[in-house]
Protein backbone atom coordinates (compact mmCIF):
# COMPACT_ATOMS: atom_id res chain seq x y z
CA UNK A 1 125.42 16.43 89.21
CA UNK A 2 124.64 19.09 86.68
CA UNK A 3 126.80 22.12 86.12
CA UNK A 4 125.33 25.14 84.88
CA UNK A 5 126.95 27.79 82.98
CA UNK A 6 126.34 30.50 80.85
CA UNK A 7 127.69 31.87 77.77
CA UNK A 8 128.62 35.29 76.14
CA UNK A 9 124.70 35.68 75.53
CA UNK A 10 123.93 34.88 78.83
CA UNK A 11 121.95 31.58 77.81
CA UNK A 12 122.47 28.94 80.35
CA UNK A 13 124.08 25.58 79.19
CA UNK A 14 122.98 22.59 81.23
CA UNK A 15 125.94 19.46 81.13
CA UNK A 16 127.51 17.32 83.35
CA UNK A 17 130.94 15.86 82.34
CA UNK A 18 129.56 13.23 80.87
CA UNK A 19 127.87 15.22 77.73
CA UNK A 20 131.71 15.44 76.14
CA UNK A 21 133.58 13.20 74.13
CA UNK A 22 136.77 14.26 74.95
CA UNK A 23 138.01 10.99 76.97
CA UNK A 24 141.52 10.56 76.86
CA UNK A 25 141.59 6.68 75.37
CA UNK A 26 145.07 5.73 75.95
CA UNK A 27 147.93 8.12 76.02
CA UNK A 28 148.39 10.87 78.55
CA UNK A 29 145.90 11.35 81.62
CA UNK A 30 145.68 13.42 84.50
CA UNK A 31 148.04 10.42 86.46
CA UNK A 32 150.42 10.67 83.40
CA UNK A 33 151.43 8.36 81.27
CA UNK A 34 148.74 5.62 79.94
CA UNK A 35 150.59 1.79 80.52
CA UNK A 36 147.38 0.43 79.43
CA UNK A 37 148.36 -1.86 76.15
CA UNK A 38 147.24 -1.14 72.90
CA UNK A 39 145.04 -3.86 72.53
CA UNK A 40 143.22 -3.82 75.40
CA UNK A 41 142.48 0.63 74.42
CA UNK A 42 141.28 -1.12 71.65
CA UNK A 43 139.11 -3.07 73.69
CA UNK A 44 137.45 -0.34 75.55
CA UNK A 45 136.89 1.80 72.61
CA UNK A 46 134.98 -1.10 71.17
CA UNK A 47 133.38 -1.47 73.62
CA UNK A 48 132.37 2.09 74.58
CA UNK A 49 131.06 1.95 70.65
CA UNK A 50 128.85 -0.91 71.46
CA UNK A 51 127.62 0.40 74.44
CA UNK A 52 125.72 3.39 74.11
CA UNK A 53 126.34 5.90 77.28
CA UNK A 54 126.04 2.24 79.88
CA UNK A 55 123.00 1.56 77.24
CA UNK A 56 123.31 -1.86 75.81
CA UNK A 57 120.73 -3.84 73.48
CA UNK A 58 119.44 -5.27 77.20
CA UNK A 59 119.47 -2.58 78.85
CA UNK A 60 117.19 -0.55 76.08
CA UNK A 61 115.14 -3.65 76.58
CA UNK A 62 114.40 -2.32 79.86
CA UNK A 63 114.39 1.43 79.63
CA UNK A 64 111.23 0.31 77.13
CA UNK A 65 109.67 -2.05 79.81
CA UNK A 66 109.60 1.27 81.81
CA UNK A 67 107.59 2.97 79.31
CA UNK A 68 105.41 -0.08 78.02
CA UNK A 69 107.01 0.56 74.94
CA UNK A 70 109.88 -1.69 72.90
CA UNK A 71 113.05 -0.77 71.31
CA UNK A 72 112.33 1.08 67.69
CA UNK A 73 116.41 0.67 67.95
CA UNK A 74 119.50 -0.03 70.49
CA UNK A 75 122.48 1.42 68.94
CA UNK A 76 123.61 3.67 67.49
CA UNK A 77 121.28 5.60 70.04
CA UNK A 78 118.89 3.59 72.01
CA UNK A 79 115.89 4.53 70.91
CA UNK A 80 112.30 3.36 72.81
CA UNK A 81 108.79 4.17 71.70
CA UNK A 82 105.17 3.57 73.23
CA UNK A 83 101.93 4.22 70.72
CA UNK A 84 99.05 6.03 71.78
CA UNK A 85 96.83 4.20 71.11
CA UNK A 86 93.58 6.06 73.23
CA UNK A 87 93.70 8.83 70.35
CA UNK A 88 91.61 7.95 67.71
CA UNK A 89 92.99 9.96 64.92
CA UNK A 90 92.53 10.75 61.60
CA UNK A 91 94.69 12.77 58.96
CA UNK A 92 92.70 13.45 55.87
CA UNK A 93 89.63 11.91 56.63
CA UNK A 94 91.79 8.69 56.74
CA UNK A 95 92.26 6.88 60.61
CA UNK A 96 95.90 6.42 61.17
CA UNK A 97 98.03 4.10 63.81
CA UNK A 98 101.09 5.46 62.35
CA UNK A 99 104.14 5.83 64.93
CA UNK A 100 104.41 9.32 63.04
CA UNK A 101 101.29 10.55 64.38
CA UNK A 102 100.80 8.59 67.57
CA UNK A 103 104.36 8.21 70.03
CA UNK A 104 105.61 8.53 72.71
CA UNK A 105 109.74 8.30 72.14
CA UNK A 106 112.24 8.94 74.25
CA UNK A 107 116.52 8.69 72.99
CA UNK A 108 119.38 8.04 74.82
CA UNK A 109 122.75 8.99 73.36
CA UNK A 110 126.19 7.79 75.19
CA UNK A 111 126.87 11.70 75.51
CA UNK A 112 124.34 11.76 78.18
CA UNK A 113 121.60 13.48 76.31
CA UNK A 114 118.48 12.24 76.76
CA UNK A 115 115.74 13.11 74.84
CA UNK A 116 111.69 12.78 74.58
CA UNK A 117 108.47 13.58 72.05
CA UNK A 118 104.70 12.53 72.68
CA UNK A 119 101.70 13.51 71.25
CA UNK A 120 99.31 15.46 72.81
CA UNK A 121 95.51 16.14 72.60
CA UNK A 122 95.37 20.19 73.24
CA UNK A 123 93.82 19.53 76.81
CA UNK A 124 97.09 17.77 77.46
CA UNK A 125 99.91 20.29 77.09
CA UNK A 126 99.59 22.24 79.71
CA UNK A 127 99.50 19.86 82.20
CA UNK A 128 102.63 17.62 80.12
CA UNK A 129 104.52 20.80 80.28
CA UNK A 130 104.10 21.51 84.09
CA UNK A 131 104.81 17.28 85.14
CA UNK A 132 107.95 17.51 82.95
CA UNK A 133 109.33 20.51 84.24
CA UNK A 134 108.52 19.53 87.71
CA UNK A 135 110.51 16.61 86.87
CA UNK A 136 113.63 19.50 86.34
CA UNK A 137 113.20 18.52 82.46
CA UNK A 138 113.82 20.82 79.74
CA UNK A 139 110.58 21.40 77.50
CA UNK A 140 112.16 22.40 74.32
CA UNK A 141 109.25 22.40 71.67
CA UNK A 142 105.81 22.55 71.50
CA UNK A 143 104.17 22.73 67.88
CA UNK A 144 101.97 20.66 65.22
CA UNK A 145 103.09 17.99 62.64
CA UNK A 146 100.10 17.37 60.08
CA UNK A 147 97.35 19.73 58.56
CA UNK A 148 93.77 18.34 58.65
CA UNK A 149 94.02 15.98 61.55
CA UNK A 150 90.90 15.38 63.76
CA UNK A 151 91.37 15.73 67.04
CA UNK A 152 94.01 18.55 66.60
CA UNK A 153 97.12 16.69 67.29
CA UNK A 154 99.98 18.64 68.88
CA UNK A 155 103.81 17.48 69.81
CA UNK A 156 105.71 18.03 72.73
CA UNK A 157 109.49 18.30 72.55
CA UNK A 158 111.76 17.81 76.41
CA UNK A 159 115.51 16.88 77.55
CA UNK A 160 118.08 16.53 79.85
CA UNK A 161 121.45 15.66 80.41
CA UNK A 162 122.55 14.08 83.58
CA UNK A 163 119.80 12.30 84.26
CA UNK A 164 120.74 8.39 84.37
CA UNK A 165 118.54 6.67 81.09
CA UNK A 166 116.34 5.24 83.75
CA UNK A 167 115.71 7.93 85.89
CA UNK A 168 115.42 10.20 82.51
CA UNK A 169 112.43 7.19 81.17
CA UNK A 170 110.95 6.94 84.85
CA UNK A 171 110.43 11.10 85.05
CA UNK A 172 109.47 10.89 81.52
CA UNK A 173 106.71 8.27 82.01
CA UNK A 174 105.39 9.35 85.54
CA UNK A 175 104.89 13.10 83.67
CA UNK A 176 103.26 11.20 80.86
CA UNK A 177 100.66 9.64 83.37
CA UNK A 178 100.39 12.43 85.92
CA UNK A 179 99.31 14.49 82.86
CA UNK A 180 97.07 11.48 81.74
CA UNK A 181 98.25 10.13 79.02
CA UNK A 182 98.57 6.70 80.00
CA UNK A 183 96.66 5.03 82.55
């Protein structure tokens, strides 16, 4: 669950425990003194490294199955990307398919953070923006990426941390269709 506080400013900070890296590996913990052997801290810190935030190369597999998408990477940060591929678009006069122009990405970092960015036609932010924050996610950006594009192309920026990856990718994608951008 979510904490919220607020700092000097006032500005609320959204984290759950799980957004730190201050683990205790080995040594000292809140039970005392560690009798875990050094090899086997060794171990988990490997393995934690490996393993981004529970998100393995398999598991990215399937945080992209949720999406449609596939894995642009798994580690460090698993990284999963669907095209859009019902905008025609053009940037100078010239069609592009480019991944720059056309995703839908969403990040997962073993910090908890999870983060999205899709395109939108401008008939689709307002109703992105509403499904996502319905979906108690954090719409962070909203702006344009090239000059002389046809349609206008405009990008939306959202995250959260303490969302699960799969609950983060399922909210993510249901907004995405609610709002129509995939069928």
């Amino acid at each position: 669950m979510a904490r919220r506080e607020f700092d000097n400013d006032g500005n609320q900070n959204f984290f759950s425990g799980s957004d730190r890296d201050d683990t205790n590996v080995g040594g000292d913990n809140e039970f005392g003194p560690s009798s875990e052997s050094p090899m086997r801290r060794s171990k988990r810190k490997k393995d934690r490294e490996d393993n981004v935030g529970g998100v393995n190369e398999s598991t990215c597999q399937r945080l992209a199955d949720i999406i449609g998408g596939e894995v642009v990477t798994a580690a460090p940060v698993c990284v999963v990307m669907r095209l859009r591929d019902d905008i025609r678009a053009k940037i100078l006069g010239r069609r592009t398919r480019s991944p720059l122009a056309l995703p839908f990405m969403l990040s997962f970092e073993n910090n908890g953070l999870n983060l999205g960015e899709t395109v939108l036609l401008q008939k689709e932010v307002n109703p992105m923006l509403d499904a996502l924050r319905r979906r108690g996610l954090i719409v962070t950006a909203f702006h344009n990426h090239w000059l002389f594009d046809e349609p206008r192309l405009m990008y939306m920026h959202w995250e959260n941390v303490g969302m699960s990856p799969f609950e983060f990718a399922r909210n993510s994608f249901e907004a995405a269709r609610e709002a129509g951008l995939f069928k």
